[in-house]
Protein backbone atom coordinates (compact mmCIF):
# COMPACT_ATOMS: atom_id res chain seq x y z
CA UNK A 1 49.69 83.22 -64.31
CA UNK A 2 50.24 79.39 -65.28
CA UNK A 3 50.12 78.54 -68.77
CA UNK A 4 46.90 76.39 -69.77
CA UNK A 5 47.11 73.33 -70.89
CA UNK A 6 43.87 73.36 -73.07
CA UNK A 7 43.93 75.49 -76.30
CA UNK A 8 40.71 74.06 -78.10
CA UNK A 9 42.83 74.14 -81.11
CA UNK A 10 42.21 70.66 -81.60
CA UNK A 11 38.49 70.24 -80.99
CA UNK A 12 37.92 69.47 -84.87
CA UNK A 13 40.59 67.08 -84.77
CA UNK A 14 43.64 68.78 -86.37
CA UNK A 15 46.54 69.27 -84.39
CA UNK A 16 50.04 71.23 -85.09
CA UNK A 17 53.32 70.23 -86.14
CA UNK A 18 56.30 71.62 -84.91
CA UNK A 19 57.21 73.97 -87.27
CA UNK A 20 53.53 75.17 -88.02
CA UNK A 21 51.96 72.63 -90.31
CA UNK A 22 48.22 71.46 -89.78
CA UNK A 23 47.17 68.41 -90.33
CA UNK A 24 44.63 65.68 -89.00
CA UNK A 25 45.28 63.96 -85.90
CA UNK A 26 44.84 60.51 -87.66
CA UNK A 27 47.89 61.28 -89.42
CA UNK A 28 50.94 58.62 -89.58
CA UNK A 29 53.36 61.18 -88.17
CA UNK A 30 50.82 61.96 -85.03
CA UNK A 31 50.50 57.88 -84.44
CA UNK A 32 54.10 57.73 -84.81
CA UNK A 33 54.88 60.24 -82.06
CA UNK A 34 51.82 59.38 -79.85
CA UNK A 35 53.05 55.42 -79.72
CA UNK A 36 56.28 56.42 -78.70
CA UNK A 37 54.90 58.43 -76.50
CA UNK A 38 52.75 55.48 -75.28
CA UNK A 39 56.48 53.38 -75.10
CA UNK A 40 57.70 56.64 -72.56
CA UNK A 41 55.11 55.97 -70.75
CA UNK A 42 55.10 52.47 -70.03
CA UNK A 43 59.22 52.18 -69.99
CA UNK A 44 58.31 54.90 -66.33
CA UNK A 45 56.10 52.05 -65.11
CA UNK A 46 58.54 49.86 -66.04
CA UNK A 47 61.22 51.70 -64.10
CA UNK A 48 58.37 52.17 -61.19
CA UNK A 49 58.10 48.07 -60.82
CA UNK A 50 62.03 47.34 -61.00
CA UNK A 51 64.55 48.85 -58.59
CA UNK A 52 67.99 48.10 -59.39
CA UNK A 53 69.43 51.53 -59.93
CA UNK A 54 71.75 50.47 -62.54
CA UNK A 55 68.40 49.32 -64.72
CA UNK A 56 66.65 52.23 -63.19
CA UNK A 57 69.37 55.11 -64.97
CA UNK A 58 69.59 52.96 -68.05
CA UNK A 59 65.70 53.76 -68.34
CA UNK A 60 65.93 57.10 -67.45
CA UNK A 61 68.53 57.36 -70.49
CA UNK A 62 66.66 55.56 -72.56
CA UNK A 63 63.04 57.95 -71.82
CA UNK A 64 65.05 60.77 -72.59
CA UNK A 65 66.09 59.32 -76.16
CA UNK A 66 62.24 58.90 -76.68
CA UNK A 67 61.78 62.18 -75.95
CA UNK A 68 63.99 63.21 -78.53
CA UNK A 69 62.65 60.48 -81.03
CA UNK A 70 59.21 61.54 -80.28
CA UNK A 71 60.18 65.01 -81.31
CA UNK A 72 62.50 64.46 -84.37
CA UNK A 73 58.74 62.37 -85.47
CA UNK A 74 56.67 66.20 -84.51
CA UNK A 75 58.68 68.14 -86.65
CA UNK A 76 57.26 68.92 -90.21
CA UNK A 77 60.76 67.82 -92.21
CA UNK A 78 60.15 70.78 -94.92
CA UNK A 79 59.40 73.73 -92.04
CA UNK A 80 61.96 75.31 -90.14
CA UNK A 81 61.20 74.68 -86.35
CA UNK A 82 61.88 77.65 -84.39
CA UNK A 83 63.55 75.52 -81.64
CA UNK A 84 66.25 73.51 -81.56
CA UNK A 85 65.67 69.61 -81.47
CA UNK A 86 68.09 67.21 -79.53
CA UNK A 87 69.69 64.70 -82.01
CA UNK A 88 69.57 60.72 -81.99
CA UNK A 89 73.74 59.44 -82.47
CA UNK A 90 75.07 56.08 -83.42
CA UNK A 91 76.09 56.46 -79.52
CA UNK A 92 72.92 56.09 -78.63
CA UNK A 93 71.98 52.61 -80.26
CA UNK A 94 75.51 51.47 -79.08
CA UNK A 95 74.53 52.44 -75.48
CA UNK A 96 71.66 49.97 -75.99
CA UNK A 97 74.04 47.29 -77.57
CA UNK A 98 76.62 47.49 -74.57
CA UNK A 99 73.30 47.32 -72.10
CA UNK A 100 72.01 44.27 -73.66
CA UNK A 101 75.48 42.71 -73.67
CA UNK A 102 76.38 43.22 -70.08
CA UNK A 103 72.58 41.92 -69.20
CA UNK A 104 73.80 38.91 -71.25
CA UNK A 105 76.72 37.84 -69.72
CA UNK A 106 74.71 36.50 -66.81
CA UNK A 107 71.54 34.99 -68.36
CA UNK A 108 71.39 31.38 -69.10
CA UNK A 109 71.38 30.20 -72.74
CA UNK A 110 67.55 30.08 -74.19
CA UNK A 111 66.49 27.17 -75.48
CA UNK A 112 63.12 27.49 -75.59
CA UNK A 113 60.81 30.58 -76.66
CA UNK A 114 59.66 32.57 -73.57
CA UNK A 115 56.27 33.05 -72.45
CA UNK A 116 55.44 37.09 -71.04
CA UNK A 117 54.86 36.91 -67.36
CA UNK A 118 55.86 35.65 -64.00
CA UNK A 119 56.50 38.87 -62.44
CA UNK A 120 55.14 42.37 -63.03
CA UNK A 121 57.97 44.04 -63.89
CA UNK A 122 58.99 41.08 -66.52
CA UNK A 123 55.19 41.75 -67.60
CA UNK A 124 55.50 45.48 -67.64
CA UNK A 125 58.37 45.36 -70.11
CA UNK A 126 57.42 42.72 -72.46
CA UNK A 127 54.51 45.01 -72.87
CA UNK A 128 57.17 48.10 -73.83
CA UNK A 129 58.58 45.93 -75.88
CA UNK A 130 55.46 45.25 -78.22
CA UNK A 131 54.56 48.59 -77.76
CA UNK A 132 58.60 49.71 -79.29
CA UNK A 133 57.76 47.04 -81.94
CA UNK A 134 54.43 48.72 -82.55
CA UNK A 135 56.67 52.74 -82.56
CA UNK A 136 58.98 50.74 -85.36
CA UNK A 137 56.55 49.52 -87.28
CA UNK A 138 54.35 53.04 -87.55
CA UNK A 139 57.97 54.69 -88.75
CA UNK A 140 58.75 52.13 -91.26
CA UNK A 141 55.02 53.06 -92.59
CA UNK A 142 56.06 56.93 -92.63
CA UNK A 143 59.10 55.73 -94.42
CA UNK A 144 57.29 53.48 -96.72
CA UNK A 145 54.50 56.48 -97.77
CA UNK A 146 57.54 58.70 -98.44
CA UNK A 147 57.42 60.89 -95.22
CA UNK A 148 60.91 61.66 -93.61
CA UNK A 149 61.85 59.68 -90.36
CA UNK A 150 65.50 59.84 -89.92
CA UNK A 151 66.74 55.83 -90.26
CA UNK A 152 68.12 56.37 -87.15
CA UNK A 153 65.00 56.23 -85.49
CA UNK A 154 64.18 53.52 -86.95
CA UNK A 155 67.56 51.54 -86.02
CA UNK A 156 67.15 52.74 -82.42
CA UNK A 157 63.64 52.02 -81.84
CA UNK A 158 64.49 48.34 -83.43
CA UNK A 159 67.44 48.61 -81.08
CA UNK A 160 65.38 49.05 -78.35
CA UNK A 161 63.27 46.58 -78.55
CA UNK A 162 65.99 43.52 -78.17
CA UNK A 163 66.75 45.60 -75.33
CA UNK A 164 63.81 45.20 -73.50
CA UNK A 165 63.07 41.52 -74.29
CA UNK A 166 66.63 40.99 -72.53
CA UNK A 167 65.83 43.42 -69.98
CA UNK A 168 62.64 41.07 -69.17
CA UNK A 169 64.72 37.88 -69.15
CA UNK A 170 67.27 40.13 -66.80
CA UNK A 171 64.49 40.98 -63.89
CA UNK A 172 63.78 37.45 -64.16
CA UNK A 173 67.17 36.29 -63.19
CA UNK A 174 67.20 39.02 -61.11
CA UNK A 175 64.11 38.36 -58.45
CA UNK A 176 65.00 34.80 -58.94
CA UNK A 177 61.28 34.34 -61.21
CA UNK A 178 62.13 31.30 -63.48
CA UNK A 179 61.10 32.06 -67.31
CA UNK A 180 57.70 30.99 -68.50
CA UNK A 181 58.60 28.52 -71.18
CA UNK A 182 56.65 28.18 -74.11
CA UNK A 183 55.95 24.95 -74.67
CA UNK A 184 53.75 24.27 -77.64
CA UNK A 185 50.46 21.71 -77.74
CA UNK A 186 51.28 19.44 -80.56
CA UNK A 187 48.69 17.20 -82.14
CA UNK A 188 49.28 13.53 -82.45
């Protein structure tokens, strides 16, 4: 018999951390997990609208790490979980590093700032990145209201979101879209 996916444990709005711990679902470490969670989920679109395969594997990578990230956030820091949770390495935010580097070497220098847009995919992943920006900022909070988030997470996620802001520029030079430059109304 399949396992259901509804337990009703959370129709009075707690929920369960791993490693047993109840507590509200309006609680910083449950908006941590759920954005990055909502940055998973938008990095697969993301990988849906572009097809290099290159780009495509470098996402895959990079989903997995926010798996992990997303459950380094679940765990209750002063309960032992019962299972084992995959670690975030220094390798990991160098993987991004070498990425954006690479992506780099064939974009033109900015010179302007850069409007969002112009293609979907571009779109899609200026959208992860305010949405990584958004994961960063709820695990600085943690850290700043003295709940463990391993700085790691932090470094990564912040990491990640250069990455994604050169992966948009990238697709752009990619399908051939030229940039949206910003250029600002001034008054006279």
């Amino acid at each position: 018999m399949a396992l259901k996916i509804y337990t009703k444990t959370g129709d009075l709005g707690k929920t369960t951390l791993i490693g047993g711990t109840k507590v509200p679902k309006s609680h910083i470490r449950i908006d941590s997990y759920g954005t990055v969670d909502e940055l998973n989920s938008y990095i697969g679109l993301l990988s849906d609208y572009f097809e290099d395969i290159s780009s495509r594997a470098s996402l895959k990578e990079i989903q997995d790490r926010l798996f992990t990230i997303g459950s380094s956030l679940a765990c209750d820091p002063d309960a032992e979980p019962i299972m084992k949770i995959p670690d975030l390495t220094e390798t990991d935010v160098l993987f991004l590093e070498n990425e954006i580097d690479q992506m780099n070497e064939y974009l033109p220098e900015m010179k302007s700032f850069i409007l969002p847009g112009g293609h979907h995919a571009t779109s899609v992943a200026h959208v992860a990145r305010c949405i990584c920006r958004r994961s960063e900022r709820c695990c600085v909070n943690m850290q700043e209201n003295e709940l463990f988030v391993e700085p790691l997470i932090i470094k990564y996620l912040n990491r990640l979101s250069d990455y994604l802001f050169v992966l948009a520029r990238y697709i752009s030079y990619s399908l051939n879209i030229p940039e949206i430059k910003w250029i600002p109304r001034l008054s006279n």
